[in-house]
Protein backbone atom coordinates (compact mmCIF):
# COMPACT_ATOMS: atom_id res chain seq x y z
CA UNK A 1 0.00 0.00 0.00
CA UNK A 2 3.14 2.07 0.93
CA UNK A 3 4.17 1.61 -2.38
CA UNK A 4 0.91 2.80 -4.57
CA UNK A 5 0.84 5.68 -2.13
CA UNK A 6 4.13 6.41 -2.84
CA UNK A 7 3.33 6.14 -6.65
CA UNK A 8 -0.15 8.11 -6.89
CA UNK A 9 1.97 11.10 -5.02
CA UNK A 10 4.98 11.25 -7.59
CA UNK A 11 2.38 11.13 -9.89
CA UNK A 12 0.56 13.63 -8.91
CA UNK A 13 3.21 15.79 -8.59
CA UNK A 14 4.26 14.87 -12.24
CA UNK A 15 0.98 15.99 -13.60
CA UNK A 16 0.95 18.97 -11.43
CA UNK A 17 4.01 20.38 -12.38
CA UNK A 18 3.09 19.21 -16.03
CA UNK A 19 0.48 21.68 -15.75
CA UNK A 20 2.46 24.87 -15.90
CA UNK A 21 1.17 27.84 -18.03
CA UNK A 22 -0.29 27.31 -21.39
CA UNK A 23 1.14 28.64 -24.54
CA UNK A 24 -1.63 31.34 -24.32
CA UNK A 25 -0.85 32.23 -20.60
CA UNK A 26 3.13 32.84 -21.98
CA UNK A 27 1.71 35.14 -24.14
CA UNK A 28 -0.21 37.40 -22.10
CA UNK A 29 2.02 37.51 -19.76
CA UNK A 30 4.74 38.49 -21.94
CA UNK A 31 1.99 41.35 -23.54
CA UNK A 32 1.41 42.44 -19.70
CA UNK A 33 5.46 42.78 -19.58
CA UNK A 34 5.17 44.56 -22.88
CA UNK A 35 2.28 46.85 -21.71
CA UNK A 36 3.44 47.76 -18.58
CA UNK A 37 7.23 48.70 -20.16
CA UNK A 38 5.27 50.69 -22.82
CA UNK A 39 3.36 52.61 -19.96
CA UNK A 40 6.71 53.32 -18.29
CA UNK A 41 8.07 54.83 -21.15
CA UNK A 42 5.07 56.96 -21.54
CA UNK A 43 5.25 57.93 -17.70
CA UNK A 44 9.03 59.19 -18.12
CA UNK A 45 8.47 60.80 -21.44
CA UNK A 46 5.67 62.63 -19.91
CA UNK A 47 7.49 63.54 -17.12
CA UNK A 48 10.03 65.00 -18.94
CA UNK A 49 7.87 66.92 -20.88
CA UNK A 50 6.95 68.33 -18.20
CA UNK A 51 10.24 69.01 -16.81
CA UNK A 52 10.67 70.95 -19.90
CA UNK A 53 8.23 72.80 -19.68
CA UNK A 54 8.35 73.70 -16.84
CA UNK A 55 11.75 75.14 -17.72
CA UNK A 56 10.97 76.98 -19.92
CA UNK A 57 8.03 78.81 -18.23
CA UNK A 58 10.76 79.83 -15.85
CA UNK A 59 13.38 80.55 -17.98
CA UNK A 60 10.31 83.15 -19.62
CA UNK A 61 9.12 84.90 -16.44
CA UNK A 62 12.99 85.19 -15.62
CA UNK A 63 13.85 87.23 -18.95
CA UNK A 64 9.84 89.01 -18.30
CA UNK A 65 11.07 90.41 -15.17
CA UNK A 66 15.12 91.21 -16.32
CA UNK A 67 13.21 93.14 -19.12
CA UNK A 68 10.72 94.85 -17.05
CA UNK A 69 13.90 95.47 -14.40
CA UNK A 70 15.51 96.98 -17.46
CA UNK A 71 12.33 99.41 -18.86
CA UNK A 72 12.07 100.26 -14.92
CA UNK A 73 15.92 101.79 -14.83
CA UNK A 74 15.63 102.97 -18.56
CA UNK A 75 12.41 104.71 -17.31
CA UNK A 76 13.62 106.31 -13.93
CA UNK A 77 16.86 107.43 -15.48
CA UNK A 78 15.29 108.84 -18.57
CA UNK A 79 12.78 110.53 -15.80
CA UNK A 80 15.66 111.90 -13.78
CA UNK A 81 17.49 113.38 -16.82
CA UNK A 82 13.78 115.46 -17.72
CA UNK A 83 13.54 117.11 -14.43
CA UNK A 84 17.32 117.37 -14.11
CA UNK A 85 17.12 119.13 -17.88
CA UNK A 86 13.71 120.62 -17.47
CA UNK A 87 15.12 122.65 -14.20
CA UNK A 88 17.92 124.02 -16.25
CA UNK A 89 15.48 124.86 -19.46
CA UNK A 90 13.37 126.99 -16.93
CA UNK A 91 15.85 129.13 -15.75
């Protein structure tokens, strides 16, 4: 009895491990790999889209406010040099 135990339990464990994933179970698993590597890529490229952009926006406000900086001096000093020369053209 020992021995037909014995036998019905390799057996079993043949047919078990015979039983792995079908061909089609391979394949979707392989297309979930696939998928989920595609969806990575995606993720990253996005992200460093974004990245860029968000670059760029501040690279823009940067040179906005060095140019407004700018018209602000060009503005006082070309104030200052109309009262300075509007004093002397009263006289």
């Amino acid at each position: 009895m020992k021995k037909l135990f014995t036998l019905v339990a390799v057996a079993s464990m043949f047919t078990f491990v015979a039983c792995g994933p079908s061909a089609e179970e391979k394949a979707a698993a392989e297309k979930k790999i696939a998928d989920s590597t595609a969806e990575y890529a995606n993720q990253v490229a996005a992200a460093e889209a974004a990245k860029a952009q968000a670059i760029a926006d501040s690279t823009a406000a940067y040179a906005a406010a060095e140019e407004a900086k700018a018209k602000a001096i060009a503005d006082s000093i070309a104030a200052a040099a109309d009262k300075k020369g509007g004093k002397k053209g009263k006289k």
